[in-house]
N, C-alpha and C. Protein backbone atom coordinates (compact mmCIF):
# COMPACT_ATOMS: atom_id res chain seq x y z
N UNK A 1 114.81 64.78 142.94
CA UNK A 1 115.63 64.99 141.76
C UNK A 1 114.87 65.88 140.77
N UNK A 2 115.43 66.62 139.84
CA UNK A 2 115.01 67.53 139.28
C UNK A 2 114.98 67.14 137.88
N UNK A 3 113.38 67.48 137.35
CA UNK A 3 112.84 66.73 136.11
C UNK A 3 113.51 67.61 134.85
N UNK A 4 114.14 66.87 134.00
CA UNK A 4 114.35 67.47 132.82
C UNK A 4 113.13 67.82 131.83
N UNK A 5 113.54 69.18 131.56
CA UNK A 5 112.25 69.79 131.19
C UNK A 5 112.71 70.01 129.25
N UNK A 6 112.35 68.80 128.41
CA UNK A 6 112.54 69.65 126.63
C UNK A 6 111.79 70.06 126.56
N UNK A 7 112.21 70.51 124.95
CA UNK A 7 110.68 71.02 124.72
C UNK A 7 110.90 71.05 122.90
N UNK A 8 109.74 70.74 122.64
CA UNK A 8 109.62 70.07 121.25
C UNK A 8 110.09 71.57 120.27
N UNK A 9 109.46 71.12 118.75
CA UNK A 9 110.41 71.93 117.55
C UNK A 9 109.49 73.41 117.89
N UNK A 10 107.99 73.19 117.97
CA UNK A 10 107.38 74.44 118.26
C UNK A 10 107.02 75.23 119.26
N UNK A 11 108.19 74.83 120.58
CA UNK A 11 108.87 75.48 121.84
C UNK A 11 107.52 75.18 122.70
N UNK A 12 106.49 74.18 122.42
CA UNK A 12 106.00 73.59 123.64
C UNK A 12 106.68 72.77 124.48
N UNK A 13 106.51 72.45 125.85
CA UNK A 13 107.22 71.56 126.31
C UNK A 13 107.02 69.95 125.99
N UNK A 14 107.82 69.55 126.05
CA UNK A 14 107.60 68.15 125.62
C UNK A 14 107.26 67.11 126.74
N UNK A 15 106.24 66.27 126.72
CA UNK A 15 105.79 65.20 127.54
C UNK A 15 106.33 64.07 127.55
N UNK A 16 106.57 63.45 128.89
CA UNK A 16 107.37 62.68 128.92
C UNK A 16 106.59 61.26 128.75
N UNK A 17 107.62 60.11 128.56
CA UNK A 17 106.39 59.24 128.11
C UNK A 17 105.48 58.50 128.38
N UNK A 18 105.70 58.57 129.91
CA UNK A 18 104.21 58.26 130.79
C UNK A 18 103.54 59.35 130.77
N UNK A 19 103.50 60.68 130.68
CA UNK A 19 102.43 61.67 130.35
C UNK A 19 102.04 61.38 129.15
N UNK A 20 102.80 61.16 128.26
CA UNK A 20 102.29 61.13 126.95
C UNK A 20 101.30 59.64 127.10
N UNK A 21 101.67 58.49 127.36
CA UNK A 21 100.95 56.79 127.81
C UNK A 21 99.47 57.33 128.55
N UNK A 22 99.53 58.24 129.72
CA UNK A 22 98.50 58.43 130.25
C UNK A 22 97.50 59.42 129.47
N UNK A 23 97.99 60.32 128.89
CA UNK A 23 96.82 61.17 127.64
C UNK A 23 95.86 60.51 127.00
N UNK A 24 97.02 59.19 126.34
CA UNK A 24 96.10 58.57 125.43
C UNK A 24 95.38 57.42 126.31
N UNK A 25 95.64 57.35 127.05
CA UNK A 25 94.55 56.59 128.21
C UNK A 25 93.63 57.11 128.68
N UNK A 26 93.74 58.59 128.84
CA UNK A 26 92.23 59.26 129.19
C UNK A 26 91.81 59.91 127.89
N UNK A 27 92.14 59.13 126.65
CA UNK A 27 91.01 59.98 125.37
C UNK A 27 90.55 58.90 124.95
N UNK A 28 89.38 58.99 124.87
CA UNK A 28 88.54 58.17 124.12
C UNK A 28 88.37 57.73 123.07
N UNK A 29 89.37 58.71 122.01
CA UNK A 29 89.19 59.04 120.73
C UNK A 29 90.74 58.64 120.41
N UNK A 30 91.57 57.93 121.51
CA UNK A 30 93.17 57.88 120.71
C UNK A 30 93.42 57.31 119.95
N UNK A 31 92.13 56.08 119.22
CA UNK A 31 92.66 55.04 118.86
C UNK A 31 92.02 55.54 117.72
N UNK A 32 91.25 56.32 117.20
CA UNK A 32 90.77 56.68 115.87
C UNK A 32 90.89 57.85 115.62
N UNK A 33 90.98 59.14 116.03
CA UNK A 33 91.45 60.28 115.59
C UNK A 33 92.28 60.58 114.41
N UNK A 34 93.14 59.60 114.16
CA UNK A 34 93.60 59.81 112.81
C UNK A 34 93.60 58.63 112.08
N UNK A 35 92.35 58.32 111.64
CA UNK A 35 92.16 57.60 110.87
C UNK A 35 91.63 57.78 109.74
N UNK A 36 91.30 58.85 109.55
CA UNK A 36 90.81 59.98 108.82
C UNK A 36 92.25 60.24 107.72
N UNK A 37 93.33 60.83 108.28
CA UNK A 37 94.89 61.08 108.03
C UNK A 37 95.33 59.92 107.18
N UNK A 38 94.51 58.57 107.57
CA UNK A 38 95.00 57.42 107.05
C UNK A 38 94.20 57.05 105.68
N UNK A 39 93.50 57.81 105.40
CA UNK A 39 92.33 57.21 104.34
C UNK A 39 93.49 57.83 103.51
N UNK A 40 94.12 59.35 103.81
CA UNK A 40 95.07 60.10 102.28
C UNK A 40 96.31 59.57 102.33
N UNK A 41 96.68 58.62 103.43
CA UNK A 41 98.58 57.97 103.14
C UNK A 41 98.04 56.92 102.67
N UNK A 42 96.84 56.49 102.19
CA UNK A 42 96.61 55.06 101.63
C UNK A 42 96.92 55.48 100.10
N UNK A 43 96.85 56.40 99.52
CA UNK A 43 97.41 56.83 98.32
C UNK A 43 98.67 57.67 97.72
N UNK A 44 100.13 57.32 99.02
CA UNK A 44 100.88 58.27 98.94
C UNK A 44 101.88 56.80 98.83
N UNK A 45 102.90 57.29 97.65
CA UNK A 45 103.72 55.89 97.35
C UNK A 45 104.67 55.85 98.17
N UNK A 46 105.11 54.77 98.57
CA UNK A 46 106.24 54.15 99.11
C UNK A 46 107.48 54.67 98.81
N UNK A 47 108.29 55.14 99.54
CA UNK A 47 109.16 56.07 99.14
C UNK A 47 110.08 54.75 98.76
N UNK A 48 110.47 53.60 99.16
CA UNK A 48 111.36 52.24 98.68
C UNK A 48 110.65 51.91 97.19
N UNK A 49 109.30 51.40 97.28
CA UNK A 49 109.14 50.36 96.49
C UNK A 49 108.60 51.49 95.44
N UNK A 50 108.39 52.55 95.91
CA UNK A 50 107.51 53.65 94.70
C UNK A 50 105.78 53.18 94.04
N UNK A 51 105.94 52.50 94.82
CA UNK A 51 104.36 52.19 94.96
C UNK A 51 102.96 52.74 95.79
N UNK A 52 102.08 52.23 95.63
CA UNK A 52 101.48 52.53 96.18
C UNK A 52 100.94 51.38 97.38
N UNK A 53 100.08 51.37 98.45
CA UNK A 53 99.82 50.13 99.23
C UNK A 53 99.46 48.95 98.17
N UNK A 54 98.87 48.98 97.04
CA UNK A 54 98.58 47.37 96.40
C UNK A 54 98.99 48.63 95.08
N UNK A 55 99.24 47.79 94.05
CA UNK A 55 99.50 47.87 92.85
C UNK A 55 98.54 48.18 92.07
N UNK A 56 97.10 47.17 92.80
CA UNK A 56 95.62 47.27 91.86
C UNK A 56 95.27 48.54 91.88
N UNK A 57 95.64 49.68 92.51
CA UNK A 57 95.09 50.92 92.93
C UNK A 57 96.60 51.90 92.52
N UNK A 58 97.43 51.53 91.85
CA UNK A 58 98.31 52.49 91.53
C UNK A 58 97.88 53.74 90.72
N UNK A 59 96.75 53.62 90.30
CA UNK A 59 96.64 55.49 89.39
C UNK A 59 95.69 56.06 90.20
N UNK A 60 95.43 55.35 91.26
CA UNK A 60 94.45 56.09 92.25
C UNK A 60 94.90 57.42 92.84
N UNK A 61 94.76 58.27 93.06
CA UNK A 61 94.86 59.11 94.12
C UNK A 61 93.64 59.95 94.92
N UNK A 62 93.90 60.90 95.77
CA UNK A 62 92.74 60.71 96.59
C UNK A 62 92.55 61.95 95.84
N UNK A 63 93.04 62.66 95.32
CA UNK A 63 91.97 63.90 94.17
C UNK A 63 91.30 62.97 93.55
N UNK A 64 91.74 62.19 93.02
CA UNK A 64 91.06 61.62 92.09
C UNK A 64 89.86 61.55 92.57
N UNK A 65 89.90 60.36 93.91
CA UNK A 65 88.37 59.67 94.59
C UNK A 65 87.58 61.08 95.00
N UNK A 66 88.08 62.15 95.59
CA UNK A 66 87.35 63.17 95.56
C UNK A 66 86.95 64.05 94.40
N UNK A 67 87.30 63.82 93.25
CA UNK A 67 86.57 64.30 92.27
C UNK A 67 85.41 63.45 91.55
N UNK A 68 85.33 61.99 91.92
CA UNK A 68 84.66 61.24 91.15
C UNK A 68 83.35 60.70 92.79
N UNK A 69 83.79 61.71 93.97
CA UNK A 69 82.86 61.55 94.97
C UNK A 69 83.08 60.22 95.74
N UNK A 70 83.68 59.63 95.63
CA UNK A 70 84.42 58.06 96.29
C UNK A 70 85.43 57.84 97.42
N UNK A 71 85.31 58.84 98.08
CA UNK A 71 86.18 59.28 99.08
C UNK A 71 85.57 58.00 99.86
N UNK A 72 84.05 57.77 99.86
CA UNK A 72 84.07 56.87 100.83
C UNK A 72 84.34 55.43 100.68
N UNK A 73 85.21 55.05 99.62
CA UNK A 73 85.71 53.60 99.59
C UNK A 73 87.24 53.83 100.11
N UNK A 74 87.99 54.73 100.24
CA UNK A 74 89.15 54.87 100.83
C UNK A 74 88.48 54.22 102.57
N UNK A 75 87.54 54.90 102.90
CA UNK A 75 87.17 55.15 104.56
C UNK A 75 86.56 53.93 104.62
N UNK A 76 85.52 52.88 103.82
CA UNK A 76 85.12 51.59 103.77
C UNK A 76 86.57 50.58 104.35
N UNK A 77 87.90 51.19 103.54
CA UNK A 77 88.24 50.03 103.10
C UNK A 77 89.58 50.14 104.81
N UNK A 78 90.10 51.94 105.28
CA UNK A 78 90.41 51.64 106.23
C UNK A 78 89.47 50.75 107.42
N UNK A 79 88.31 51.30 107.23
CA UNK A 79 87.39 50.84 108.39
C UNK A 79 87.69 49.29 108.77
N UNK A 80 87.17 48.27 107.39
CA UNK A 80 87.53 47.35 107.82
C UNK A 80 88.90 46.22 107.95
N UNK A 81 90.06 47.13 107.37
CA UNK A 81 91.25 46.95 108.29
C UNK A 81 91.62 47.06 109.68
N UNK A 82 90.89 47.96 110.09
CA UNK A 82 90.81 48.76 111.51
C UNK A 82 90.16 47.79 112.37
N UNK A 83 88.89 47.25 111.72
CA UNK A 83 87.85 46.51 112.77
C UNK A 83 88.93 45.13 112.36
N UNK A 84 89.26 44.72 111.72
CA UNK A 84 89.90 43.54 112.15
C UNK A 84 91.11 43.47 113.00
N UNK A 85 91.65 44.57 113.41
CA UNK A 85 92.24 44.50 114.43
C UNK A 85 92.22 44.63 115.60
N UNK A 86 90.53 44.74 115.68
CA UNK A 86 90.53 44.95 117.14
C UNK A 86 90.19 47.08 117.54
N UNK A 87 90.04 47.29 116.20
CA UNK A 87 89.78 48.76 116.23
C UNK A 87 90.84 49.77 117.23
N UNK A 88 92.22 49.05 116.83
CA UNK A 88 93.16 49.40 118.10
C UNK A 88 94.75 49.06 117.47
N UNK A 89 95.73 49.63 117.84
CA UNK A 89 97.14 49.18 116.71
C UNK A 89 97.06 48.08 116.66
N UNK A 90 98.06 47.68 115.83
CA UNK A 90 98.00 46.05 115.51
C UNK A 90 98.14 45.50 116.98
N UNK A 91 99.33 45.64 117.37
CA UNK A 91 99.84 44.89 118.58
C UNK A 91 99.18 45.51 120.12
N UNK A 92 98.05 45.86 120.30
CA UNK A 92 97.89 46.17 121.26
C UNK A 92 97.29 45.51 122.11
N UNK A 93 97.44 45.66 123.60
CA UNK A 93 97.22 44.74 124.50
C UNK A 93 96.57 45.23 125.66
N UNK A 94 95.79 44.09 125.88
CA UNK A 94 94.52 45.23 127.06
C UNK A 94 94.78 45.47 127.98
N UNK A 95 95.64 44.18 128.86
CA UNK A 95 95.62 44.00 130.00
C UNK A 95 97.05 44.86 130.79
N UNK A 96 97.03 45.82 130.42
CA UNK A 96 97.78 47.07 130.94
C UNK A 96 97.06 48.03 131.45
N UNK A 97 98.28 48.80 132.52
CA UNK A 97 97.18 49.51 133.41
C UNK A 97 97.16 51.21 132.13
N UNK A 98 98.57 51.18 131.26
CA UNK A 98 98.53 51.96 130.55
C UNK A 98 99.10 51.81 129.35
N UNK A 99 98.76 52.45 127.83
CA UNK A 99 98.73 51.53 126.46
C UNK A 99 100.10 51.56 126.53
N UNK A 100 99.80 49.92 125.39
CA UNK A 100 101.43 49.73 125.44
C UNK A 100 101.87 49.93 123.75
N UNK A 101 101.38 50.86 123.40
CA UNK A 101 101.37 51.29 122.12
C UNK A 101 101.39 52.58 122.38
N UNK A 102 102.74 53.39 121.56
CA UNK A 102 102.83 54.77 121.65
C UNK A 102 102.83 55.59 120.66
N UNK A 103 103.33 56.78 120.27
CA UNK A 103 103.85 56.95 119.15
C UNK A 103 105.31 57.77 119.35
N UNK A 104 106.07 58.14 118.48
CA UNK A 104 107.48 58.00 118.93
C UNK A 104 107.30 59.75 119.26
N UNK A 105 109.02 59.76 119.44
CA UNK A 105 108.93 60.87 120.94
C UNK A 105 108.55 62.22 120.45
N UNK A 106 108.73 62.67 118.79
CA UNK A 106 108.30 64.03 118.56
C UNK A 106 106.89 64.33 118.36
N UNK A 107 105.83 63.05 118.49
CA UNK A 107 104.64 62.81 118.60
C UNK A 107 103.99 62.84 120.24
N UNK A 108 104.55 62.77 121.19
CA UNK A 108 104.41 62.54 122.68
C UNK A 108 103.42 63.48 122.60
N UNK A 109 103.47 64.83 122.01
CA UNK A 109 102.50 65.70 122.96
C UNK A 109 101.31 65.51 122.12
N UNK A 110 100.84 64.89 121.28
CA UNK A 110 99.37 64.28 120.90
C UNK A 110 99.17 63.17 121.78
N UNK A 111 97.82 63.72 121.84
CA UNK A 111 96.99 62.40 122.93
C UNK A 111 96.71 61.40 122.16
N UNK A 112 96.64 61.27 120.89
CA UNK A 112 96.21 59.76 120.06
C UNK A 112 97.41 59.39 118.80
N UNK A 113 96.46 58.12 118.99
CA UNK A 113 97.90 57.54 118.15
C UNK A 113 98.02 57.67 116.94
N UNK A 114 99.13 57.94 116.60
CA UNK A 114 99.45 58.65 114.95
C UNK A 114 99.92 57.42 114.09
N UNK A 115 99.07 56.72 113.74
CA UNK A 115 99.73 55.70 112.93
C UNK A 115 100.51 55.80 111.68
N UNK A 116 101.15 54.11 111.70
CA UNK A 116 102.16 53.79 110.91
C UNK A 116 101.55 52.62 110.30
N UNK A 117 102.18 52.81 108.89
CA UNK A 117 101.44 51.27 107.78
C UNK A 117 102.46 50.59 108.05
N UNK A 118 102.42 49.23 108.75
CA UNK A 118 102.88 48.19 109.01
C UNK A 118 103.12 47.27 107.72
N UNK A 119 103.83 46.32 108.01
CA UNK A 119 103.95 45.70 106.46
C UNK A 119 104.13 44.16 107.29
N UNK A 120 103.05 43.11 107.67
CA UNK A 120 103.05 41.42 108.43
C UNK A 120 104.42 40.96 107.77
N UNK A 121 104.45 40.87 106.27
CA UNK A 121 105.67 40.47 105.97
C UNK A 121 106.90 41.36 105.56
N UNK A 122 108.12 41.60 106.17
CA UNK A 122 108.54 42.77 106.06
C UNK A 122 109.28 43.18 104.75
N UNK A 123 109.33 44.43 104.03
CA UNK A 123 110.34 44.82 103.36
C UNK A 123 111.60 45.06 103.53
N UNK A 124 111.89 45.01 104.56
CA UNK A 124 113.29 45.23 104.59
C UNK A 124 113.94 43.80 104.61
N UNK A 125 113.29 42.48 104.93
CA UNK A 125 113.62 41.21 104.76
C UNK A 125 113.72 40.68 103.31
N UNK A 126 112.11 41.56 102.74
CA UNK A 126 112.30 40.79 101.21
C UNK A 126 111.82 38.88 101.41
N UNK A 127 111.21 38.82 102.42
CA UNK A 127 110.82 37.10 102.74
C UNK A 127 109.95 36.46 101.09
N UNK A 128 109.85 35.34 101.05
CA UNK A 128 108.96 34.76 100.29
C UNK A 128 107.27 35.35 100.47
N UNK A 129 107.21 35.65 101.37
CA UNK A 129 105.90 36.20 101.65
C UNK A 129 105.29 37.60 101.48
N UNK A 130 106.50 38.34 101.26
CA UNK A 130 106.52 39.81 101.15
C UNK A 130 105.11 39.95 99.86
N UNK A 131 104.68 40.95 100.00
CA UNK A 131 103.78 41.35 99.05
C UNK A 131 103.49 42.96 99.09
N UNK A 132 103.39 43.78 98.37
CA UNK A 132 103.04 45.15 98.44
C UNK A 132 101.62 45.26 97.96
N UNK A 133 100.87 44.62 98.81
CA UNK A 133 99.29 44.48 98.60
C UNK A 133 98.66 44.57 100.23
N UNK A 134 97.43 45.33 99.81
CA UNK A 134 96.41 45.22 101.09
C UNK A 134 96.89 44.65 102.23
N UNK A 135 96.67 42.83 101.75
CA UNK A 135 96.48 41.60 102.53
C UNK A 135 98.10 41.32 103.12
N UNK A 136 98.64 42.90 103.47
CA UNK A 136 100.52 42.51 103.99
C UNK A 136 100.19 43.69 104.65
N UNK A 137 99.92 44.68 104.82
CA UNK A 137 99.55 45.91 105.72
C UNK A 137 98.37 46.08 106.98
N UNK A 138 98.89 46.75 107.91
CA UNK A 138 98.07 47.28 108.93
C UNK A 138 98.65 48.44 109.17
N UNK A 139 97.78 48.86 110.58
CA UNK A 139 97.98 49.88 111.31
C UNK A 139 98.64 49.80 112.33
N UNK A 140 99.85 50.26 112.82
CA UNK A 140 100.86 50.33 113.90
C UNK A 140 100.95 51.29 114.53
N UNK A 141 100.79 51.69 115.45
CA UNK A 141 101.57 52.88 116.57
C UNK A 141 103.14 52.81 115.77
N UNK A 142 104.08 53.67 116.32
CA UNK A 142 105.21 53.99 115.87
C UNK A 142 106.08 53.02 116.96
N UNK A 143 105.54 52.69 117.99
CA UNK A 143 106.29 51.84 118.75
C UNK A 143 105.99 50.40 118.47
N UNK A 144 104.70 50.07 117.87
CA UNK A 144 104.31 49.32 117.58
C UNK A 144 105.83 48.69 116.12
N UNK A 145 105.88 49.28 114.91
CA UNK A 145 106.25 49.16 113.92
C UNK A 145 107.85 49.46 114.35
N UNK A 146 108.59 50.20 115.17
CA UNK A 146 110.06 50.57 115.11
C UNK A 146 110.18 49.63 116.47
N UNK A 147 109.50 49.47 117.51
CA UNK A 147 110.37 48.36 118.68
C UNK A 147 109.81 47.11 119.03
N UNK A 148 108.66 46.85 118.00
CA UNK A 148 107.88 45.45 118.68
C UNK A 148 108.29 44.49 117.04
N UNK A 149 107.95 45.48 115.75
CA UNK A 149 108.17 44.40 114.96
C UNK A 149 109.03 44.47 114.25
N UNK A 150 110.22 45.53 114.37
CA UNK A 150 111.53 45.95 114.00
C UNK A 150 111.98 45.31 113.03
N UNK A 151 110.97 45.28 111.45
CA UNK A 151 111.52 44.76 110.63
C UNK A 151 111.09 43.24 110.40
N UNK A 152 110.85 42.80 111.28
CA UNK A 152 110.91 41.16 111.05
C UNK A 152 109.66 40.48 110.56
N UNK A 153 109.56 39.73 110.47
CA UNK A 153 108.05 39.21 109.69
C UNK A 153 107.27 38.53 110.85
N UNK A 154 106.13 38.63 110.60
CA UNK A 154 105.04 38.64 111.57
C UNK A 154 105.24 37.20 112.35
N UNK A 155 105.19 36.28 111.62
CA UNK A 155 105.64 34.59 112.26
C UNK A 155 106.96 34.74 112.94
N UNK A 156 107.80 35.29 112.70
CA UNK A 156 108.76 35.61 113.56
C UNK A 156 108.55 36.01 115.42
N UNK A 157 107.10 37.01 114.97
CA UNK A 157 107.22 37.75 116.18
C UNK A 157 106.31 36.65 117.61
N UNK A 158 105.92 35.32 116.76
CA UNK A 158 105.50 34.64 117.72
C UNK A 158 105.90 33.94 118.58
N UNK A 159 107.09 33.83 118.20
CA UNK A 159 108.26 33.42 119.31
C UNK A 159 107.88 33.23 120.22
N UNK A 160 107.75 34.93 120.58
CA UNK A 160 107.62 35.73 121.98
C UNK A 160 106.86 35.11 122.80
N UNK A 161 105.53 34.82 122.54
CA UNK A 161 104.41 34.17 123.14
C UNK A 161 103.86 35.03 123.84
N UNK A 162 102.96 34.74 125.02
CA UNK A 162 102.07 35.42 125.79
C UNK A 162 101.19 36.58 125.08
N UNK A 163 100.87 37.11 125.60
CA UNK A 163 99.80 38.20 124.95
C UNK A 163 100.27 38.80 123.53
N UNK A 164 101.50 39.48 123.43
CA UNK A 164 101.45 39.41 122.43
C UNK A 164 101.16 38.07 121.02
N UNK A 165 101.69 36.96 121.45
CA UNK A 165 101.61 36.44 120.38
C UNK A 165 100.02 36.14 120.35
N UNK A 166 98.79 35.83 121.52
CA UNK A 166 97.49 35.96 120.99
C UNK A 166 96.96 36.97 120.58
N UNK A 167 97.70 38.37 120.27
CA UNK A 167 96.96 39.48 120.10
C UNK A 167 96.96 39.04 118.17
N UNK A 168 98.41 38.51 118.13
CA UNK A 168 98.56 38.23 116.37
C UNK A 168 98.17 37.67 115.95
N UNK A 169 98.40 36.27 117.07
CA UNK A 169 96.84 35.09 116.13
C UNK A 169 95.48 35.57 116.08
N UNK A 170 95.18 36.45 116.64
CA UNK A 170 93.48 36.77 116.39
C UNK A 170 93.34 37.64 115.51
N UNK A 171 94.13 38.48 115.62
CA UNK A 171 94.39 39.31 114.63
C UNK A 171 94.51 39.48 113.00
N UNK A 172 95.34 38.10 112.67
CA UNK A 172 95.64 37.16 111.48
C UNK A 172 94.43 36.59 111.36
N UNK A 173 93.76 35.86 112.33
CA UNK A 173 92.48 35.12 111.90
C UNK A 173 91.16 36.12 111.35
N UNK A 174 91.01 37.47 112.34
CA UNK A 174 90.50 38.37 111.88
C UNK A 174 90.68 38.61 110.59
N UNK A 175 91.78 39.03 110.15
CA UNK A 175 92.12 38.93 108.49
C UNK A 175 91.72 38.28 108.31
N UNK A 176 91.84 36.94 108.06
CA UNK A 176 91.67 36.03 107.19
C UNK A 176 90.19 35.74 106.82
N UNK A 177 89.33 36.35 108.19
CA UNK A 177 88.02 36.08 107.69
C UNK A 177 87.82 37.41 106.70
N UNK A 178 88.18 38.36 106.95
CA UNK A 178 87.82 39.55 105.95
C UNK A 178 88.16 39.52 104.94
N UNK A 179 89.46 39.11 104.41
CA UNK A 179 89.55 39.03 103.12
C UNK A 179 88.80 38.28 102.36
N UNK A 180 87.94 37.33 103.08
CA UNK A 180 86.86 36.20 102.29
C UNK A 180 85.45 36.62 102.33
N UNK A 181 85.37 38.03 103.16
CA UNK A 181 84.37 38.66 103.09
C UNK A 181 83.71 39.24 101.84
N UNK A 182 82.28 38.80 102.15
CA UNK A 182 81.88 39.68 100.39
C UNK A 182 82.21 41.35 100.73
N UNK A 183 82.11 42.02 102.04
CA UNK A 183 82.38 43.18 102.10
C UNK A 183 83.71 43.98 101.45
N UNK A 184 84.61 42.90 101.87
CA UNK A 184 85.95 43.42 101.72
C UNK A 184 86.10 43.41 99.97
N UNK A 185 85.55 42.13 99.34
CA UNK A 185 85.72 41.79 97.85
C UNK A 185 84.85 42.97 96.90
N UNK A 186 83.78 43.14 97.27
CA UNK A 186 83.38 44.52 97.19
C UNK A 186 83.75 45.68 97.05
N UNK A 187 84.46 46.15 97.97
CA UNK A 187 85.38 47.31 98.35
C UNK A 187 86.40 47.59 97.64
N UNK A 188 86.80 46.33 97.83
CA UNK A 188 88.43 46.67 96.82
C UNK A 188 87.80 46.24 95.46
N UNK A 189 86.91 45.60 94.96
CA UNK A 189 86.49 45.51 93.79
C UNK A 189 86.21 46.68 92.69
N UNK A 190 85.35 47.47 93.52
CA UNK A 190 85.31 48.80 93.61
C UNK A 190 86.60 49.75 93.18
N UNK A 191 87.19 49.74 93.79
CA UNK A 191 88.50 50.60 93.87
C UNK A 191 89.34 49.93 92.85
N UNK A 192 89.27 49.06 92.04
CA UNK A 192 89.97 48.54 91.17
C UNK A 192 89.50 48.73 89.90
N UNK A 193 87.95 49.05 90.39
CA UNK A 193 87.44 49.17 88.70
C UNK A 193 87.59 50.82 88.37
N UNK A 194 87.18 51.71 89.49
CA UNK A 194 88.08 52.43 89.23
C UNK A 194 89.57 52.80 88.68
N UNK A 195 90.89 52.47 89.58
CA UNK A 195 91.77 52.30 88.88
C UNK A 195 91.80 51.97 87.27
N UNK A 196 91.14 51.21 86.62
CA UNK A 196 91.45 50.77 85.73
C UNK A 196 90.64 51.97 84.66
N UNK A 197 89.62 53.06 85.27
CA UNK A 197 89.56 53.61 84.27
C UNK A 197 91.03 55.25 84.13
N UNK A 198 91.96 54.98 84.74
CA UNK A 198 92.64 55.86 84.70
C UNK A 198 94.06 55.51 83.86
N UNK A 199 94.38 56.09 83.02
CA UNK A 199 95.70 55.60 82.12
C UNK A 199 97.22 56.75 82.99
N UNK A 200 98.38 55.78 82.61
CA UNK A 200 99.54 56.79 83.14
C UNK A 200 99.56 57.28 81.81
């Protein structure tokens, strides 16, 4: 049978999504390559809530941290979001022969994953738990965030059970030790005392 051949907006051809699954299986680098990308959407507001990821950091921006040389508490503070997950999307799972975390289809022809800020408790629910702070965000693949947690709040997604649901409990527990970390209290301590010397 004869393979349908697209081809993306800048007339490369487009990879299909086991080419695209197997790329990022042979790079070494898929799971952090843009994490870098992620230190400057940590200061780009919410196009819903018009915020920013936490509130404590609303006059932040990343001119800012690069004019006052502090770029590296943006990269502190992804880092150890990142390491508590396993240095890998939220929901990802090992025991595949290929990741089961993608990114969506106009992304296919990058070999690494282009993340998405996840939100444990969701906004589009509005739950009792919702918060537009730090300690409610991660990092998602795009498949991760549009077909695994489609909105719903993280206790929801344990339903499911099996691997996914131990990827979340460790994951959550991971949090939970970091936020009690002097590292983490530090970090964002940091970034708050900042904030506060900036007026709207």
């Amino acid at each position: 049978m004869a393979r349908l051949i697209l081809k993306d907006k800048d007339n490369t051809f487009k990879k299909s999504l086991k080419e695209h699954r197997e790329s990022l299986n042979n790079n070494p680098n898929a799971y952090t390559a843009d994490l870098e990308r992620c230190e400057r959407t940590l200061f780009i507001r919410d196009g819903r809530t018009k915020q920013r990821k936490d509130p404590s950091i609303s006059n932040l921006t990343e001119s800012r941290l690069i004019k006052l040389n502090k770029t590296y508490l943006s990269k502190q503070l992804i880092k150890l979001l990142f390491k508590a997950q396993n240095n890998k999307p939220f929901f990802h799972i090992e025991q595949s022969t290929l990741p089961m975390c993608w990114n969506a289809p106009k992304d296919w022809n990058k070999d690494y994953i282009k993340y998405e800020w996840g939100h444990l408790y969701s906004h589009n629910q509005l739950s009792d738990n919702y918060t537009e702070t730090f300690a409610n965000v991660c990092l998602q693949s795009a498949r991760c965030n549009q077909h695994i947690q489609t909105s719903m709040d993280i206790d929801e997604l344990l339903i499911y059970g099996g691997e996914l649901s131990q990827v979340i409990q460790r994951n959550l527990e991971n949090r939970e030790k970091l936020f009690s970390s002097q590292e983490w209290v530090d970090t964002v301590g940091q970034l708050q005392t900042l904030n506060e010397t900036f007026h709207r």
